[in-house]
Protein backbone atom coordinates (compact mmCIF):
# COMPACT_ATOMS: atom_id res chain seq x y z
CA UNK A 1 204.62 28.16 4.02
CA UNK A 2 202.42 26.02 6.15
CA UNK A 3 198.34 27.08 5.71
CA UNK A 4 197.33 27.17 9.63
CA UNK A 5 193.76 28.33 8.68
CA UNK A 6 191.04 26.78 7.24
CA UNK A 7 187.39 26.61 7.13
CA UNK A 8 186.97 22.69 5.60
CA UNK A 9 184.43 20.67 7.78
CA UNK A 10 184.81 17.34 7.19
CA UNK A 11 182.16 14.61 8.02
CA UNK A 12 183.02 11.59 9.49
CA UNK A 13 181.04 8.00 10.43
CA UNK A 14 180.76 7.57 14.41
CA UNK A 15 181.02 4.29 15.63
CA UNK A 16 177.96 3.61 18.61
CA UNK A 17 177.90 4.06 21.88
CA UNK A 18 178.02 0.33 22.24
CA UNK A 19 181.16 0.18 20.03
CA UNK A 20 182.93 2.73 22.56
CA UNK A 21 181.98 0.72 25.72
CA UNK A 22 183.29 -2.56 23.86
CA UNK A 23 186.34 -1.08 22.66
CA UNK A 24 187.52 1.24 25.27
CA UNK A 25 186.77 -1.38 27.77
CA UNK A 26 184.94 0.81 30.25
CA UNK A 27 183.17 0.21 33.64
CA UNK A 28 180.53 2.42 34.77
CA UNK A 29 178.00 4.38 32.85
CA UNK A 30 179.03 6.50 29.90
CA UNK A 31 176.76 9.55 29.52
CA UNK A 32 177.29 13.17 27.77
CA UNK A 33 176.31 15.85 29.89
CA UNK A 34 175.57 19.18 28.77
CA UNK A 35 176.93 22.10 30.11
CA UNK A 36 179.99 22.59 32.69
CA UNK A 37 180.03 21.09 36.30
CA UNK A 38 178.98 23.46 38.85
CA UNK A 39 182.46 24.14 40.22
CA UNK A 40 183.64 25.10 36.77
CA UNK A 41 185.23 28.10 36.08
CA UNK A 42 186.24 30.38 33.33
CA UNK A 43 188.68 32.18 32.58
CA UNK A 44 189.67 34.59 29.27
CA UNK A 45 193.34 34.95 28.47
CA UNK A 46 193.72 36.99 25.74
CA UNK A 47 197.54 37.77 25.05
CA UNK A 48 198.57 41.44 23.88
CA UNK A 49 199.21 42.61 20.41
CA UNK A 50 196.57 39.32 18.88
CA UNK A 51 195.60 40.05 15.09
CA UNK A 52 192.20 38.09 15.03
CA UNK A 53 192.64 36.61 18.49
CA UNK A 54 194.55 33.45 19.36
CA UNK A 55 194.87 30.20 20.37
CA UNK A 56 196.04 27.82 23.15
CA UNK A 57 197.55 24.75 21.96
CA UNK A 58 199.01 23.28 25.02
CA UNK A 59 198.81 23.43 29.09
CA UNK A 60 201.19 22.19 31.90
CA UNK A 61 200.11 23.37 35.33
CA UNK A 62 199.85 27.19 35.15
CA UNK A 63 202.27 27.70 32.01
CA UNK A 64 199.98 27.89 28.85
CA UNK A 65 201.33 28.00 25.17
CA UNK A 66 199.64 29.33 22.33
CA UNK A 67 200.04 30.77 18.73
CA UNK A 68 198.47 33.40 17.36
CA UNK A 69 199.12 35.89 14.29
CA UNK A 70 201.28 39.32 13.92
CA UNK A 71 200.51 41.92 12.33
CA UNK A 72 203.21 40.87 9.42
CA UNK A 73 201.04 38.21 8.38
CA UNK A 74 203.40 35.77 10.35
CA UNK A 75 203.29 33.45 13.09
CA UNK A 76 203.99 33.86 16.82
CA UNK A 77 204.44 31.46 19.37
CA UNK A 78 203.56 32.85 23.23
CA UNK A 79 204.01 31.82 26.82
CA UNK A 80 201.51 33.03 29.78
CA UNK A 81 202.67 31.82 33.08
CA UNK A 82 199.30 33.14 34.81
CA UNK A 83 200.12 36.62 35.03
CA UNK A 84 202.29 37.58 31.83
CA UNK A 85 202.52 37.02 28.50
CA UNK A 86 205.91 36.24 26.51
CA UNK A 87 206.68 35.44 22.71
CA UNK A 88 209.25 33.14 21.72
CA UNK A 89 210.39 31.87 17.97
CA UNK A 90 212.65 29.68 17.08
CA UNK A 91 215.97 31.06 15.29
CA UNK A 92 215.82 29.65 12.13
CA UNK A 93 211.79 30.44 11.38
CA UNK A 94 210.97 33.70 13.67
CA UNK A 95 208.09 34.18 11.75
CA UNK A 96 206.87 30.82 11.80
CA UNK A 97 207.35 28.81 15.31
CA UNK A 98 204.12 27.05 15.81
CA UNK A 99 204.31 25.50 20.08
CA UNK A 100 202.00 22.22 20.25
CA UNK A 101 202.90 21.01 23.57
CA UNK A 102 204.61 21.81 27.26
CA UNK A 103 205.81 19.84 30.17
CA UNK A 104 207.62 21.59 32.77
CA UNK A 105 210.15 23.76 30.90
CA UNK A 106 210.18 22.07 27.79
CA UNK A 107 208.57 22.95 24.99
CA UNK A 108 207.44 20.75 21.24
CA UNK A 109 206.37 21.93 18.32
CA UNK A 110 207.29 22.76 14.68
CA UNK A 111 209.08 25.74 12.58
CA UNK A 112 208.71 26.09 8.45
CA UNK A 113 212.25 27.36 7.05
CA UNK A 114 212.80 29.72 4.37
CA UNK A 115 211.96 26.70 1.89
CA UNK A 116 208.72 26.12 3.66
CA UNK A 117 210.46 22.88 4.93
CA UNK A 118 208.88 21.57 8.14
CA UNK A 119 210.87 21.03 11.03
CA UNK A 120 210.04 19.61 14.56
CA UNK A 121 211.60 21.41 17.62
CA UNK A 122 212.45 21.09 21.72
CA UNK A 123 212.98 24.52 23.39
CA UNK A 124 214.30 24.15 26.82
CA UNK A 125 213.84 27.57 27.86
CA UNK A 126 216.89 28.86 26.54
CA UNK A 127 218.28 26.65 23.75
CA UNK A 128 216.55 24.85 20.25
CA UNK A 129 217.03 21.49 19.07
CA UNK A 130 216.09 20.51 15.49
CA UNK A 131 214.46 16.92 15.82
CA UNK A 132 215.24 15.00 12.40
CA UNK A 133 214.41 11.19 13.09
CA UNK A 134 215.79 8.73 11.76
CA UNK A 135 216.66 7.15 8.25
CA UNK A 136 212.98 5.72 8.53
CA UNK A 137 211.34 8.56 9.62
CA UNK A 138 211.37 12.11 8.46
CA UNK A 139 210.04 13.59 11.83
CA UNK A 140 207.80 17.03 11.06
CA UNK A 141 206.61 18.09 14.25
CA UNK A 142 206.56 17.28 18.02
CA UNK A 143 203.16 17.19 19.60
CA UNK A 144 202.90 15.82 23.14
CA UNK A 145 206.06 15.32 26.03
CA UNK A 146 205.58 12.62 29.05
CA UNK A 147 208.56 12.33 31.23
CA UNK A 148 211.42 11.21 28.42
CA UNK A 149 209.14 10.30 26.17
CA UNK A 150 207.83 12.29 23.06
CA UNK A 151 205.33 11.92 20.13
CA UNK A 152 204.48 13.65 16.72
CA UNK A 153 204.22 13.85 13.35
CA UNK A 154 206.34 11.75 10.47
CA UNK A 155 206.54 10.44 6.96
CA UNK A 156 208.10 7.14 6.31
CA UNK A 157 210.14 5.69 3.72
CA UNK A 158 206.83 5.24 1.02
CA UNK A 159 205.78 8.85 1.98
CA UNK A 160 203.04 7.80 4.04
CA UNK A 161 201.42 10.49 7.10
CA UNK A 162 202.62 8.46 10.19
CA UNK A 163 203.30 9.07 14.27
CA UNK A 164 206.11 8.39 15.69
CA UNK A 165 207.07 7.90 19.28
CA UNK A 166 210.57 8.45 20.65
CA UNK A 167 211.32 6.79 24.04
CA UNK A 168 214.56 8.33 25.04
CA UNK A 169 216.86 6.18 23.16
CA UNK A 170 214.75 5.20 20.01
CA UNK A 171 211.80 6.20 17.61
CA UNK A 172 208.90 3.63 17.25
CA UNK A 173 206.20 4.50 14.42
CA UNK A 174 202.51 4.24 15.66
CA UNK A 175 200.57 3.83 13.10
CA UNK A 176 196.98 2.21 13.40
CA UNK A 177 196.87 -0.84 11.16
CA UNK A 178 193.18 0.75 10.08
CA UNK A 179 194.98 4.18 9.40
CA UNK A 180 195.17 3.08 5.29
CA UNK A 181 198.54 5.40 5.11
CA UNK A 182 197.25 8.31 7.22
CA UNK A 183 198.18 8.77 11.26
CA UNK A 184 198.07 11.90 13.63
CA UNK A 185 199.37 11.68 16.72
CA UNK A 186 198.20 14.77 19.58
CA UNK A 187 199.33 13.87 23.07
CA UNK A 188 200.49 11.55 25.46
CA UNK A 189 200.74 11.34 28.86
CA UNK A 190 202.15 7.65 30.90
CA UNK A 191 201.57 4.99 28.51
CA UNK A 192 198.91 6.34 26.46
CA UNK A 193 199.18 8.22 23.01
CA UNK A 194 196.09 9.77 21.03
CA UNK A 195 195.99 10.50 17.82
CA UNK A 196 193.29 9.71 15.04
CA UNK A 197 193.65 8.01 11.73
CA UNK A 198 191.70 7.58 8.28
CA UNK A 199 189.10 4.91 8.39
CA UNK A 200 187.05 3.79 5.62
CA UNK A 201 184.54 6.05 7.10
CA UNK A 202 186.40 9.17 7.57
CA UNK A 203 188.83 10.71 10.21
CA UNK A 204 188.24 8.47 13.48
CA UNK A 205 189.86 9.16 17.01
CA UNK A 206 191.87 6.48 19.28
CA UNK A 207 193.59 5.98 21.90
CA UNK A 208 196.67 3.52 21.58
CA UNK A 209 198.97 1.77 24.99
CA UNK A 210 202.92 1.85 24.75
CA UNK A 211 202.46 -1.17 26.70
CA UNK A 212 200.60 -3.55 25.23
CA UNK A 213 200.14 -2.01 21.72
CA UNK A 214 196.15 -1.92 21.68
CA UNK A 215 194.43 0.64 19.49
CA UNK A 216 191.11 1.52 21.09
CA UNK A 217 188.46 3.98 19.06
CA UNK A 218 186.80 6.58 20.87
CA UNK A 219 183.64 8.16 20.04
CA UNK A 220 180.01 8.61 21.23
CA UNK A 221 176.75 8.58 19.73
CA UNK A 222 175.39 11.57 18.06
CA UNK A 223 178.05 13.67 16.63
CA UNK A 224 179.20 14.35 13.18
CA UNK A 225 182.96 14.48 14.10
CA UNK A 226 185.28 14.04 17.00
CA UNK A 227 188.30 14.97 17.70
CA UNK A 228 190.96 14.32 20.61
CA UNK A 229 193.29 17.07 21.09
CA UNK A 230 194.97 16.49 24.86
CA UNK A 231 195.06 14.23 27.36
CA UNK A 232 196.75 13.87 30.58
CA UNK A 233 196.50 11.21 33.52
CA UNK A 234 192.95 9.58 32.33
CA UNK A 235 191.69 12.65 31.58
CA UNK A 236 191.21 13.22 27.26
CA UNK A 237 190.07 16.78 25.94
CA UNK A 238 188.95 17.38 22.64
CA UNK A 239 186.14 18.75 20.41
CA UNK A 240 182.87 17.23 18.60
CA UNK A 241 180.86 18.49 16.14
CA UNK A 242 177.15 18.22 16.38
CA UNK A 243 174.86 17.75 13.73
CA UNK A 244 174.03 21.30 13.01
CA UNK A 245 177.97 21.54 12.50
CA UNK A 246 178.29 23.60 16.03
CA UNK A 247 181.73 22.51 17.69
CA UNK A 248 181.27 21.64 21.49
CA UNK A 249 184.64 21.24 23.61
CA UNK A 250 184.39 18.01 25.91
CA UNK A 251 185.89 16.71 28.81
CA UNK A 252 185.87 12.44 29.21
CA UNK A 253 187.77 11.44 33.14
CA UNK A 254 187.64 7.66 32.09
CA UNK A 255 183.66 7.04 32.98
CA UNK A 256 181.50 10.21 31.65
CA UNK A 257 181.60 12.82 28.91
CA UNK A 258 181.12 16.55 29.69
CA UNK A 259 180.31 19.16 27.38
CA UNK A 260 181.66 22.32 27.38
CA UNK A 261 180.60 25.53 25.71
CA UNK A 262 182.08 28.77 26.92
CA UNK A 263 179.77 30.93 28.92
CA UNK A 264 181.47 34.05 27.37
CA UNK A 265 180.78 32.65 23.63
CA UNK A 266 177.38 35.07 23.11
CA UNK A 267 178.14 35.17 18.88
CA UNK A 268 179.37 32.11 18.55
CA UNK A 269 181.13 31.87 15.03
CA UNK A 270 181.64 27.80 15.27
CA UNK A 271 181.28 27.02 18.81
CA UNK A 272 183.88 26.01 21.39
CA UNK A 273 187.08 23.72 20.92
CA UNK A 274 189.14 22.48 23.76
CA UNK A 275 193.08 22.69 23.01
CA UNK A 276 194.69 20.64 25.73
CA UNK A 277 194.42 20.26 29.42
CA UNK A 278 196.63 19.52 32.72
CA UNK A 279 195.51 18.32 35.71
CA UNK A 280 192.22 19.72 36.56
CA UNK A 281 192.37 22.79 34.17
CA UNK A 282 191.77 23.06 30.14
CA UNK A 283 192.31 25.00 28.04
CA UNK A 284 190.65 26.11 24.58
CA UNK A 285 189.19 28.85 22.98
CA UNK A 286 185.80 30.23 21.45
CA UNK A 287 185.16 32.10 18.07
CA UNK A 288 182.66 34.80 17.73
CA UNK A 289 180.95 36.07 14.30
CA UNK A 290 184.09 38.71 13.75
CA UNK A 291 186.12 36.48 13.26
CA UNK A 292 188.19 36.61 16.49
CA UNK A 293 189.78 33.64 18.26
CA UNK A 294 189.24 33.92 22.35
CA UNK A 295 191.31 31.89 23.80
CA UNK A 296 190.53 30.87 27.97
CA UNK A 297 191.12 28.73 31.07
CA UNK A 298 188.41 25.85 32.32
CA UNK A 299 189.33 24.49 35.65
CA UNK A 300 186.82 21.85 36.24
CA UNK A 301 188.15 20.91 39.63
CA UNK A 302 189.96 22.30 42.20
CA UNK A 303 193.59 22.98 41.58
CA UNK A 304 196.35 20.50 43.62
CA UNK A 305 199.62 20.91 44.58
CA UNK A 306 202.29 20.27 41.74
CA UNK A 307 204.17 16.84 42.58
CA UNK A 308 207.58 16.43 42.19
CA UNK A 309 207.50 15.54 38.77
CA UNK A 310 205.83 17.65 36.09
CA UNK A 311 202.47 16.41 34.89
CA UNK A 312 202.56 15.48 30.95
CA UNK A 313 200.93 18.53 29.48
CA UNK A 314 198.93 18.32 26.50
CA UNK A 315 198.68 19.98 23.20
CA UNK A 316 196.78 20.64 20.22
CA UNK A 317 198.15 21.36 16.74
CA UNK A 318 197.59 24.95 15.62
CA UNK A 319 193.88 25.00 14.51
CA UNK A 320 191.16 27.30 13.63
CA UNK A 321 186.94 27.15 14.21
CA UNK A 322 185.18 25.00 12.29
CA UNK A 323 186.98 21.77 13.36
CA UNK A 324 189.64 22.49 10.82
CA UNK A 325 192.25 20.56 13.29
CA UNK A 326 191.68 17.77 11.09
CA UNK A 327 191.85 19.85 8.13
CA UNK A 328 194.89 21.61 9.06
CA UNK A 329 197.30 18.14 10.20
CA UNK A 330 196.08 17.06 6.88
CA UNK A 331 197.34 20.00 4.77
CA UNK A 332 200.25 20.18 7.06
CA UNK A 333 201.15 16.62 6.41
CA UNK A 334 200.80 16.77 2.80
CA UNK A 335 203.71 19.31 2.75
CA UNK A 336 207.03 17.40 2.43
């Protein structure tokens, strides 16, 4: 059985803020801001029947997925469309359906069988396909959906933590030649995939393009850790840890960084982490000193009209405070 929580901080080395600007290729001033812009808004969404709260792990317009845990001792994966909550579970693992990731009605993520084999899954809305790979790649998870294109979670031939990338008719592994035989993927949305990967330094984020095959760091001055958990159009989500060890959620649209800390976080336990985000709204959740997981809604601009074609939602694997993301892919890999 998969270990979803842990309380393991780990402490990475940051590249500068001149290394970002370099490497990402930006134009424009990159700042970090503190706080939420002034049109932000908050929202709570706690779902019914939460032992020690929950949390959101993926967003497509106003569908958000989440997992929290029963009363058992077991998993549960749920579905709020904006006004009601539903629970969902793969067949073969009811107690153990973990949902990374949405777009439109399709939903990625992984189940843990009976011999705490991991699994990746696509739930249409009414039927489950196992996801298996290829003779390369032993696929463990699906983590982000954009259009007929999926990523996630592998291990190769020499047992090695890899991503993978499946573009309708074939896998691809993604693995940053830096990585040193450890890749997570999280999202993608178009052409671009995040993920991060084990650097001589510690865990460091990227970005990488389908396209032209570029791996581009990202990080900012001043933080222990970061950590990118969504992204969708040139929007990225995802959660840094300050040098106190206090996790901050943050938004980056392509030129700035914003913070954001949950208004409604009074005891905060280990901060706020952003989950995933669609459009103009994220999604994320706070924990205070009890112990409880509160997960919410942060629409940082004004909501649009849906287009035509779904927007690539993104996701977040399962984690709990503390930044234990990165702890949990790791321990989560390691299972084969």
């Amino acid at each position: 059985m998969s270990v979803y929580f842990i309380s393991q901080r780990n402490v990475i080395g940051i590249r500068t803020l001149t290394n970002l600007i370099r490497r990402i290729s930006m134009v424009g001033l990159l700042y970090l801001g503190s706080g939420s812009a002034a049109n932000a808004q908050f929202t709570t969404i706690p779902p019914p029947g939460a032992v020690g709260g929950a949390q959101p792990t993926g967003i497509d317009g106003l569908n958000v997925i989440g997992v929290t845990r029963t009363g058992d001792g077991g998993y549960a994966s749920w579905l709020y469309n904006g006004s009601t909550f539903s629970t969902f579970a793969d067949p073969l693992a009811p107690d153990n359906t973990t949902a990374h990731c949405i777009s439109g009605n399709l939903i990625g993520g992984q189940y843990v069988d009976a011999q705490s084999h991991q699994h990746a899954f696509l739930y249409d809305g009414s039927n489950y396909t196992t996801i298996t790979g290829n003779s390369s790649l032993n696929v463990l998870d699906v983590t982000g959906i954009s259009g007929n294109r999926y990523v996630g979670n592998a291990t190769d031939s020499n047992g090695h933590d890899v991503g993978y990338l499946y573009n309708g008719t074939s896998y691809q592994e993604i693995s940053d030649p830096s990585g040193g035989g450890y890749n997570l993927l999280t999202g993608i949305s178009g052409h671009t995939v995040v993920g991060e990967y084990n650097s001589r330094s510690g865990l460091q984020a990227f970005e990488y393009d389908i396209t032209t095959g570029l791996y581009s760091d990202f990080s900012f001055g001043g933080e222990k850790l970061t950590y990118l958990s969504g992204i969708s159009g040139n929007t990225l989500v995802g959660t840094y840890q300050d040098i106190s060890g206090l996790n901050h959620g943050f938004l980056y649209d392509g030129v700035s960084i914003t913070t954001v800390d949950d208004p409604f976080s009074s005891l905060p336990r280990n901060g706020t982490l952003l989950t995933g985000v669609s459009g103009g709204t994220a999604v994320g959740y706070y924990a205070d000193y009890s112990g409880t997981d509160t997960p919410f809604e942060y629409q940082f601009r004004p909501a649009t009209p849906p287009a035509s074609t779904p927007e690539p939602g993104s996701c977040a694997l399962f984690i709990s405070a503390g930044l234990t993301c990165v702890g949990f892919a790791r321990r989560r890999l390691a299972r084969r």
